[in-house]
N, C-alpha and C. Protein backbone atom coordinates (compact mmCIF):
# COMPACT_ATOMS: atom_id res chain seq x y z
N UNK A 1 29.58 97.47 247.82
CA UNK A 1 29.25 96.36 248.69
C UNK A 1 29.92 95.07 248.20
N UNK A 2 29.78 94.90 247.03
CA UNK A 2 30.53 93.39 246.25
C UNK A 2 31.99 93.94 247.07
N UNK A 3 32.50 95.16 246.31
CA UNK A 3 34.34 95.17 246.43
C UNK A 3 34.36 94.96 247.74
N UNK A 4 33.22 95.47 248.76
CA UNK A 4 33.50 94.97 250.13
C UNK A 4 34.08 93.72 250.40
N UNK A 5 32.89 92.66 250.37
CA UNK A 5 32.84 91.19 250.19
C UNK A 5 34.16 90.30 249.56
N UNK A 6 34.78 91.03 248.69
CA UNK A 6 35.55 90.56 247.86
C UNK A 6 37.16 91.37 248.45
N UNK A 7 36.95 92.31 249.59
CA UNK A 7 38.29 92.85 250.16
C UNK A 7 38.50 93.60 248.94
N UNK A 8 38.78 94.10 248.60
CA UNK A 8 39.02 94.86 247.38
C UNK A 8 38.46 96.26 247.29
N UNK A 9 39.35 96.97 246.69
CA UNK A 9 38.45 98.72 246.96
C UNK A 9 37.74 99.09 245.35
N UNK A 10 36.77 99.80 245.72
CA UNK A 10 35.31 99.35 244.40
C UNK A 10 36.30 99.87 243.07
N UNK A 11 36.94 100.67 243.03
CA UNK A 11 37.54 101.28 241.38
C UNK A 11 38.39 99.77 240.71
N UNK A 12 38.71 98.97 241.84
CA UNK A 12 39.30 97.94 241.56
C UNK A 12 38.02 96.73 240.56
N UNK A 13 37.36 96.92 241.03
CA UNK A 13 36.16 96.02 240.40
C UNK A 13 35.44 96.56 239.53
N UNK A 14 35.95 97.13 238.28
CA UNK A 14 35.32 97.06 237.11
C UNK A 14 34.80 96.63 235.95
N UNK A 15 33.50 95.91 235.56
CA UNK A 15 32.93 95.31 234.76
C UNK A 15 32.61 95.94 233.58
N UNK A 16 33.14 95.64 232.60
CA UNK A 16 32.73 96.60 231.25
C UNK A 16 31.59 95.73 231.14
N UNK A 17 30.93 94.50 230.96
CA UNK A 17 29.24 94.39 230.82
C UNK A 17 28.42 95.35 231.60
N UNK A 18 29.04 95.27 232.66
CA UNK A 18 27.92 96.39 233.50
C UNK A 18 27.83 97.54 233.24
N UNK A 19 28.64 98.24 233.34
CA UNK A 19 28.96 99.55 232.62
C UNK A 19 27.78 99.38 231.07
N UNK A 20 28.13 98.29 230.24
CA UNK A 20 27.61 98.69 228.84
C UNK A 20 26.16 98.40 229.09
N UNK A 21 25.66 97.79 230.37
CA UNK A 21 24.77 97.30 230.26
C UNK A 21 23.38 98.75 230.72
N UNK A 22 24.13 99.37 231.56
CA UNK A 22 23.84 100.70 232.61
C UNK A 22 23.44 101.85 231.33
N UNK A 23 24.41 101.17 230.15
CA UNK A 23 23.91 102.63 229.38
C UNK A 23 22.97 102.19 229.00
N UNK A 24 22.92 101.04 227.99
CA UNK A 24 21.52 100.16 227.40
C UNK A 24 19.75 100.86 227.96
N UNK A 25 20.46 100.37 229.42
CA UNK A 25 19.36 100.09 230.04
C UNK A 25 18.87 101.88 230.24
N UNK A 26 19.87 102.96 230.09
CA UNK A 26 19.29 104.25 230.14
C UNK A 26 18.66 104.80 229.33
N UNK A 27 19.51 103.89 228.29
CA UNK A 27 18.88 104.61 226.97
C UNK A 27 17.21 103.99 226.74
N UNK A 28 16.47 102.83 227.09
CA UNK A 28 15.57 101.95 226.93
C UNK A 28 14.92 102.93 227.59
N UNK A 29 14.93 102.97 228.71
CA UNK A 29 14.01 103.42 230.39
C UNK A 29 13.92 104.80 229.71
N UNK A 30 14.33 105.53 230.25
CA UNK A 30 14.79 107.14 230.42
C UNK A 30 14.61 107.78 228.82
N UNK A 31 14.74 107.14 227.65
CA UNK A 31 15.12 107.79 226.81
C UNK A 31 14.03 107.19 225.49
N UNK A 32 12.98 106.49 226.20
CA UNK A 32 12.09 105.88 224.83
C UNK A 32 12.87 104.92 224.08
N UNK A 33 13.64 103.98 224.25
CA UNK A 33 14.52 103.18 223.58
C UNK A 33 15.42 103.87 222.19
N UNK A 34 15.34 105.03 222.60
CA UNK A 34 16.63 105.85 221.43
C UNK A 34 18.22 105.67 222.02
N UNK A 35 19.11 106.06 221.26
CA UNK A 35 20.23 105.36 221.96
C UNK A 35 20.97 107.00 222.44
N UNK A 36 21.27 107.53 223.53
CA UNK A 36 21.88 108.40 224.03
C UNK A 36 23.42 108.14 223.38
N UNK A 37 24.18 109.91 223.07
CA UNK A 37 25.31 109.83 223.06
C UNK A 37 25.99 109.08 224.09
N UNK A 38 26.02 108.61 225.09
CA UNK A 38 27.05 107.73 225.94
C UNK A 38 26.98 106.57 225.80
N UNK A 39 26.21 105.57 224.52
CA UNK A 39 26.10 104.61 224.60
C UNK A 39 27.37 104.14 223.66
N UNK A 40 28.08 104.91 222.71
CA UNK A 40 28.99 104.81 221.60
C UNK A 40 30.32 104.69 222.98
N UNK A 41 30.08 104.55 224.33
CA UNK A 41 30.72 103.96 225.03
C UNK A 41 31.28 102.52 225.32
N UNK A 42 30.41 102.00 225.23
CA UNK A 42 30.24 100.66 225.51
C UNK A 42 31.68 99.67 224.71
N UNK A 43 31.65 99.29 225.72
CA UNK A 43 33.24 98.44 225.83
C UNK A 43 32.98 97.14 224.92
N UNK A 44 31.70 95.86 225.00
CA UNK A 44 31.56 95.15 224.88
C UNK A 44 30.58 95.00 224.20
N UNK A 45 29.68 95.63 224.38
CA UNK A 45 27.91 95.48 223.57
C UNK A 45 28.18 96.86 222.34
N UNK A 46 29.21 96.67 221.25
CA UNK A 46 28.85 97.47 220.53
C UNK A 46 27.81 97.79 219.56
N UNK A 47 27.10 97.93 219.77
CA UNK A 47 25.84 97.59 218.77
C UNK A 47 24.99 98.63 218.49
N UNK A 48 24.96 99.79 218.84
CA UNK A 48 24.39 100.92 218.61
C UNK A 48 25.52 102.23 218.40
N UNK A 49 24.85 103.47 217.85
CA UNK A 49 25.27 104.44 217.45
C UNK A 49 24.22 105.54 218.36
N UNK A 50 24.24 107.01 218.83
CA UNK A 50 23.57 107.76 218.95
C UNK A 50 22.09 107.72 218.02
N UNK A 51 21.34 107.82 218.83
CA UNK A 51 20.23 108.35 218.12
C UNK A 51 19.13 106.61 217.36
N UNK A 52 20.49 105.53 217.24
CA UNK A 52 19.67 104.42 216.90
C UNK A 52 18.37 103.79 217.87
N UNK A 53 17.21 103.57 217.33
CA UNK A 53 16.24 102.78 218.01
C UNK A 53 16.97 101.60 218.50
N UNK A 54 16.92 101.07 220.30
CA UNK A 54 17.24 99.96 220.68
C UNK A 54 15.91 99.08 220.65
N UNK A 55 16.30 98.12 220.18
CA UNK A 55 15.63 96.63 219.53
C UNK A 55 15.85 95.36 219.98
N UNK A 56 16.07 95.13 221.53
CA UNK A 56 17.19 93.64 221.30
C UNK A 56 16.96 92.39 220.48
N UNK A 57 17.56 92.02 219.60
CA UNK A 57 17.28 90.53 219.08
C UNK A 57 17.77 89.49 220.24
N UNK A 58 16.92 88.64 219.82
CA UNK A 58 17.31 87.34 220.53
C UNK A 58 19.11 86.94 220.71
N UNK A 59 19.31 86.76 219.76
CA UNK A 59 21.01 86.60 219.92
C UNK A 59 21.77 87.57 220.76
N UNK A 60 20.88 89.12 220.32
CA UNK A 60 21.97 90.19 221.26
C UNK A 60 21.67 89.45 223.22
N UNK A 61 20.21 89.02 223.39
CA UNK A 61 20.29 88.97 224.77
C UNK A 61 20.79 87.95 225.41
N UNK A 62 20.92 86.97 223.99
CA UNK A 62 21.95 85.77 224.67
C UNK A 62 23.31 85.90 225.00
N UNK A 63 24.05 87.10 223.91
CA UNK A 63 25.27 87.97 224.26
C UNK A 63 25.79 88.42 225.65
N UNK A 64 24.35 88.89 226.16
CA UNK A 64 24.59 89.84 227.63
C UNK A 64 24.59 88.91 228.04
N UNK A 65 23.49 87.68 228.33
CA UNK A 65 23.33 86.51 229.61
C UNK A 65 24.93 85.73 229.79
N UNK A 66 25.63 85.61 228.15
CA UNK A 66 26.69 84.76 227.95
C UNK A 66 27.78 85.84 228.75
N UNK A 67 27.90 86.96 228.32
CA UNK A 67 28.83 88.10 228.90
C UNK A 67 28.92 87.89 230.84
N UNK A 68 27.67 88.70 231.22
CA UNK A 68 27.34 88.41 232.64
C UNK A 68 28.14 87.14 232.93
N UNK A 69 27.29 85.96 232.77
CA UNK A 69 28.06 85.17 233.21
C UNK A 69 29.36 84.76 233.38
N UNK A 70 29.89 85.26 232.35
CA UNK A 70 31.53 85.05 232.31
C UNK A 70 32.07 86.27 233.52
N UNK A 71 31.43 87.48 233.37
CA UNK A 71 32.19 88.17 233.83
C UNK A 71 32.21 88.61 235.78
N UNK A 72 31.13 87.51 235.68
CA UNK A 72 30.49 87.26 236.73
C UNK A 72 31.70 86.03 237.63
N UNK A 73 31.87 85.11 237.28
CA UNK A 73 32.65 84.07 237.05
C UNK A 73 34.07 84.79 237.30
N UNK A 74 34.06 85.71 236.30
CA UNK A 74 35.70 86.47 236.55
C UNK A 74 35.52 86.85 238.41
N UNK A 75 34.52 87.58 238.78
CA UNK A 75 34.82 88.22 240.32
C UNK A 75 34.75 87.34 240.98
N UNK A 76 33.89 85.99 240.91
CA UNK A 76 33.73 84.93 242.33
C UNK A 76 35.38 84.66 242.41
N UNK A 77 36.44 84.82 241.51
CA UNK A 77 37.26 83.65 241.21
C UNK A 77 38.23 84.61 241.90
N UNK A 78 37.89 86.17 241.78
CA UNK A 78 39.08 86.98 242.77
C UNK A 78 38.92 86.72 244.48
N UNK A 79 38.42 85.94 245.06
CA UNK A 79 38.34 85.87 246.06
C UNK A 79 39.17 84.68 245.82
């Protein structure tokens, strides 16, 4: 729907926050806050290993808000 909005076809609009953020958030929800093998994915939020307890500190969530925003900033600006 965004790549819609933005004319653009969706493989074109890829966010590595989002992406790192999608695993985070699987591993939290879905997984008791243990960290799933696909999180040693993450492009930008490296901060875990398989199997580590997720914990966010304060600084890590200022990381994501600071990330988002930028990368957020990156798509308004492709239009």
């Amino acid at each position: 729907m965004i790549a819609d909005c933005l004319g653009i076809k969706k493989p074109d609009l890829k966010v590595d926050i989002f992406g790192d953020f999608r695993l985070l958030r699987h591993s939290i929800i879905h997984h008791r806050g243990i960290a799933l093998p696909g999180i040693e994915k993450c492009k930008v939020l490296k901060w875990f290993n398989e199997n580590d307890q997720i914990a966010l500190t304060e600084d890590q969530i200022k990381t994501i808000i600071f990330y988002f925003k930028i990368q957020v900033n990156d798509i308004a600006s492709i239009q």
